[in-house]
C-alpha atoms as a PDB file:
ATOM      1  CA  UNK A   1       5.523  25.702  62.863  1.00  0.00           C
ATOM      2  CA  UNK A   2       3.229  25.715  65.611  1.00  0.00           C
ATOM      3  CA  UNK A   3       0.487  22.591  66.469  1.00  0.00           C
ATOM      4  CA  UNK A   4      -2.283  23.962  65.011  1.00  0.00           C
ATOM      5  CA  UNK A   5      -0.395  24.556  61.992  1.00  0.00           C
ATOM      6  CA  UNK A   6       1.006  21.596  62.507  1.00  0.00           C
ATOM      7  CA  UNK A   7      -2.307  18.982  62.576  1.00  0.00           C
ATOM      8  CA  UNK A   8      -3.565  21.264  59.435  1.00  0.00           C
ATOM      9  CA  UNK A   9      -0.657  20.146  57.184  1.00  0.00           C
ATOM     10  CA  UNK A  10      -0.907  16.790  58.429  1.00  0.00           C
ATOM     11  CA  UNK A  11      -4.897  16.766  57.898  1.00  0.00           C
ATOM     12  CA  UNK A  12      -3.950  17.431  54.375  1.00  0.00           C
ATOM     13  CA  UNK A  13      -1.203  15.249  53.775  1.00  0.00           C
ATOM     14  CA  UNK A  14      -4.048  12.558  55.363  1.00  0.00           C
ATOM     15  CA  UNK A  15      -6.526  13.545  52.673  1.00  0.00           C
ATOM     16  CA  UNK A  16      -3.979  13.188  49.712  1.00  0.00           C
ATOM     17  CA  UNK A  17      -3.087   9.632  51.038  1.00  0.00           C
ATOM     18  CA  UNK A  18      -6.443   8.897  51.672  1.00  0.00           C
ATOM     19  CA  UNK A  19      -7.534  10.015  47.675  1.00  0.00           C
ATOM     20  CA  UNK A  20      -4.367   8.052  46.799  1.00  0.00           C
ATOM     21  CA  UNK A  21      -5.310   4.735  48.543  1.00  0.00           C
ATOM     22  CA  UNK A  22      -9.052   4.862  47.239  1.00  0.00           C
ATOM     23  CA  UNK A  23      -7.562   5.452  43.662  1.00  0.00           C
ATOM     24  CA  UNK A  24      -4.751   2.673  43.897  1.00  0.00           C
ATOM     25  CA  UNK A  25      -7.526  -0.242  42.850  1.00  0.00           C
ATOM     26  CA  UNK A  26      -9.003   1.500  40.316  1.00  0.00           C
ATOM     27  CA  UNK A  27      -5.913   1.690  38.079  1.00  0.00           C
ATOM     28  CA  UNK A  28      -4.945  -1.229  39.584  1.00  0.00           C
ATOM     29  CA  UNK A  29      -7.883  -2.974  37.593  1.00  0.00           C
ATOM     30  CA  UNK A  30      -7.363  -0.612  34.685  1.00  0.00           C
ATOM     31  CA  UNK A  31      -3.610  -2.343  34.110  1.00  0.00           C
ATOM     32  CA  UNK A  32      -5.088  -5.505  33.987  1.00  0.00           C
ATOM     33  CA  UNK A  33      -7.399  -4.364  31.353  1.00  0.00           C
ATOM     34  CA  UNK A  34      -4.629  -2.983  29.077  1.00  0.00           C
ATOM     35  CA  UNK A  35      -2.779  -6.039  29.838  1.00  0.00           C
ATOM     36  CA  UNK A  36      -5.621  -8.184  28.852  1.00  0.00           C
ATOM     37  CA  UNK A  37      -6.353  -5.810  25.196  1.00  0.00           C
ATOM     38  CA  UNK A  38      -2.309  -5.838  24.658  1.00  0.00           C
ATOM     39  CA  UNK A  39      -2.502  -9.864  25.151  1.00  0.00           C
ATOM     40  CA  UNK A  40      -5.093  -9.780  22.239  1.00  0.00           C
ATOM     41  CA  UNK A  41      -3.047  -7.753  20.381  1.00  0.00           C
ATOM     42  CA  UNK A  42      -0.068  -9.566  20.832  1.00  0.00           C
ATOM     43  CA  UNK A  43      -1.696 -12.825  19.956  1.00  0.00           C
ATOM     44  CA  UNK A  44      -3.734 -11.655  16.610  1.00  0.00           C
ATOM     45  CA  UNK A  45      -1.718  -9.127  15.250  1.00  0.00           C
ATOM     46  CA  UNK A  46      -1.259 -10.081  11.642  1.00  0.00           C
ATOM     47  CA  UNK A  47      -3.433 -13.650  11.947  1.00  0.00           C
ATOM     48  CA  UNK A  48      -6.422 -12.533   9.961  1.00  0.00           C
ATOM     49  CA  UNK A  49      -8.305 -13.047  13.008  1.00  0.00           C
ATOM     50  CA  UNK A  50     -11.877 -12.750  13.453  1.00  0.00           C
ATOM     51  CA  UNK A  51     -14.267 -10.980  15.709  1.00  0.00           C
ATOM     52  CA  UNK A  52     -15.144 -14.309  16.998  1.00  0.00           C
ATOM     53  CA  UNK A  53     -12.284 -15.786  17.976  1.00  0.00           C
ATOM     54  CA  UNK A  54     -10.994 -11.934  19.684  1.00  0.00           C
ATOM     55  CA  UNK A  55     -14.303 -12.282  21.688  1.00  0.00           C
ATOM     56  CA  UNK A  56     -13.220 -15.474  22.949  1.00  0.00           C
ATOM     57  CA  UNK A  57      -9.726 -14.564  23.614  1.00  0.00           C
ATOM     58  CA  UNK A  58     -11.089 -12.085  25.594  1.00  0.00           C
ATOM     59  CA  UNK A  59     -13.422 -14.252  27.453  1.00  0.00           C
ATOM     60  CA  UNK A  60     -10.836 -16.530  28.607  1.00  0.00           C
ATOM     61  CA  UNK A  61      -8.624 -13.277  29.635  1.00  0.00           C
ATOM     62  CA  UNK A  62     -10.881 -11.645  30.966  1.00  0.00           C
ATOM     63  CA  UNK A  63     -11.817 -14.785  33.610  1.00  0.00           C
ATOM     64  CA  UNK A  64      -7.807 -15.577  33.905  1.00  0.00           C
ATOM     65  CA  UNK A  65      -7.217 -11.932  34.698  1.00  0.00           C
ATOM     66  CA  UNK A  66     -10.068 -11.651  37.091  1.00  0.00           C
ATOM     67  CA  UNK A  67     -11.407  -9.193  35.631  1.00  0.00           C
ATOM     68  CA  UNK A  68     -14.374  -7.556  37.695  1.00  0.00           C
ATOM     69  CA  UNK A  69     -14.796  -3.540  37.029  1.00  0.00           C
ATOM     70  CA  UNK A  70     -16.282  -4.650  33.143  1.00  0.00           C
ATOM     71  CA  UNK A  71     -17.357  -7.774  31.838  1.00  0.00           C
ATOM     72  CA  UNK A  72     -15.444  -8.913  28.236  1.00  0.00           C
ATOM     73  CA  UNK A  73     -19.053  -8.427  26.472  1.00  0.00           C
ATOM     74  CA  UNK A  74     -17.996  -4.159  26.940  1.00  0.00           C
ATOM     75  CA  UNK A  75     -15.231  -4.217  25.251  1.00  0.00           C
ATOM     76  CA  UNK A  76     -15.626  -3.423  21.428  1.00  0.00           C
ATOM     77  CA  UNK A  77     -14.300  -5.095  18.193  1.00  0.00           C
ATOM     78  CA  UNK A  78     -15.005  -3.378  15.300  1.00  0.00           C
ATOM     79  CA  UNK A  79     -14.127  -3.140  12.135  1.00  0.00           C
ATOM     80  CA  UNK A  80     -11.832  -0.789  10.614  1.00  0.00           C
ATOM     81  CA  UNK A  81      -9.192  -0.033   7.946  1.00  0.00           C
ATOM     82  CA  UNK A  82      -6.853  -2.572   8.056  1.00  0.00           C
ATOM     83  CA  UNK A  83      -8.157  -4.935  10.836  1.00  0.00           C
ATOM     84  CA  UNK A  84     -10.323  -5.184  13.689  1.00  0.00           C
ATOM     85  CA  UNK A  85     -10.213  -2.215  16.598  1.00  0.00           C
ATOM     86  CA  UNK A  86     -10.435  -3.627  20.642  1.00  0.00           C
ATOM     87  CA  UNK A  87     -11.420  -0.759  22.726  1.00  0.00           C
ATOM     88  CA  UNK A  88     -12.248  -0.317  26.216  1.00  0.00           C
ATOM     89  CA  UNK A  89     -13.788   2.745  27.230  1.00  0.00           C
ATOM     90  CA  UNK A  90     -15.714   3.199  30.362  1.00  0.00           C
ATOM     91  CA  UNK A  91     -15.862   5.557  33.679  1.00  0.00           C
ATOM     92  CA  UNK A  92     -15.141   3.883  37.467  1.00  0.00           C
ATOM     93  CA  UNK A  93     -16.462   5.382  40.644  1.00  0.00           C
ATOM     94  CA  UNK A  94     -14.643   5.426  43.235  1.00  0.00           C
ATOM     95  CA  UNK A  95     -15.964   6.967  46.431  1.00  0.00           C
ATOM     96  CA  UNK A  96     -14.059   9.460  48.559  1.00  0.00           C
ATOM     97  CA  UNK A  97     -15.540  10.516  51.641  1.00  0.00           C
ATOM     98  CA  UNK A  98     -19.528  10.844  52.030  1.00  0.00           C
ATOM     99  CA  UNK A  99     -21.087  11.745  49.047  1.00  0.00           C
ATOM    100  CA  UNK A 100     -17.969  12.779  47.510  1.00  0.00           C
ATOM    101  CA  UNK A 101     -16.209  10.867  44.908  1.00  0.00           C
ATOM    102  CA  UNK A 102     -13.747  10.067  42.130  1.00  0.00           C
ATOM    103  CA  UNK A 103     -14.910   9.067  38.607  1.00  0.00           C
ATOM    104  CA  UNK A 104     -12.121   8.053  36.261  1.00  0.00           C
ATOM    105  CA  UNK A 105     -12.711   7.824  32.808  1.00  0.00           C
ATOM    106  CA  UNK A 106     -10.374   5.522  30.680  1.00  0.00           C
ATOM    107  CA  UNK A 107      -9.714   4.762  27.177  1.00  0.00           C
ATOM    108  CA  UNK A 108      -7.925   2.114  25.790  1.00  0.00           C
ATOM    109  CA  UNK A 109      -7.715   0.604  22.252  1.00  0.00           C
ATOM    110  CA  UNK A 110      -5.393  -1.349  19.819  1.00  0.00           C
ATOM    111  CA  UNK A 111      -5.669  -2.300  16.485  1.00  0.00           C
ATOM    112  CA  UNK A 112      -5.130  -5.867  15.750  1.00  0.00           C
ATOM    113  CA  UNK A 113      -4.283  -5.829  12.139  1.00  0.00           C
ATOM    114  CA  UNK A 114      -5.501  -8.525   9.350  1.00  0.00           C
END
């Protein structure tokens, strides 16, 4: 391999890493999400819970969690056959270099069941 080979694989490599540590946070935040919706689940699964007292669950998550990308007030609950549906569904930016950047769209839902 000669240098100027060389310093092109390793500009590269730099760019993956580079993508890779701008994109680390983002899913970073995404986990807590789904940890926070899972927690819900977990907690009124089978209670007969209302929409109420999920929104407040999620409130107090939401601040415990720290919580920053989306506010609890985005996440859904709606009703559907055989309980309530929690769903998170919204796009992060994340910028790359310049005016380039990463959006990632996520999706996340659970059906707490009544």
């Amino acid at each position: 391999m000669t240098t100027v080979g060389f310093f092109v694989l390793a500009a590269f490599v730099g760019l993956i890493a580079f993508g890779a540590m701008r994109l680390t946070p983002v899913y970073l935040n995404y986990f807590k999400i789904v940890g926070v919706i899972e927690g819900v689940f977990e907690e009124f699964d089978g209670q007969n819970a209302s929409r109420a007292v999920i929104r407040t669950s999620l409130s107090r998550r939401f601040d415990i969690e720290s919580v920053s990308v989306i506010t609890y007030r985005d996440v859904t609950v709606t009703a559907v056959d055989g309980g309530l549906e929690v769903a998170a569904v919204y796009d992060h930016p994340a910028p790359f270099i310049g005016n380039i950047s990463f959006t990632v769209h996520f999706d996340k839902s659970v059906v707490v069941r009544r």
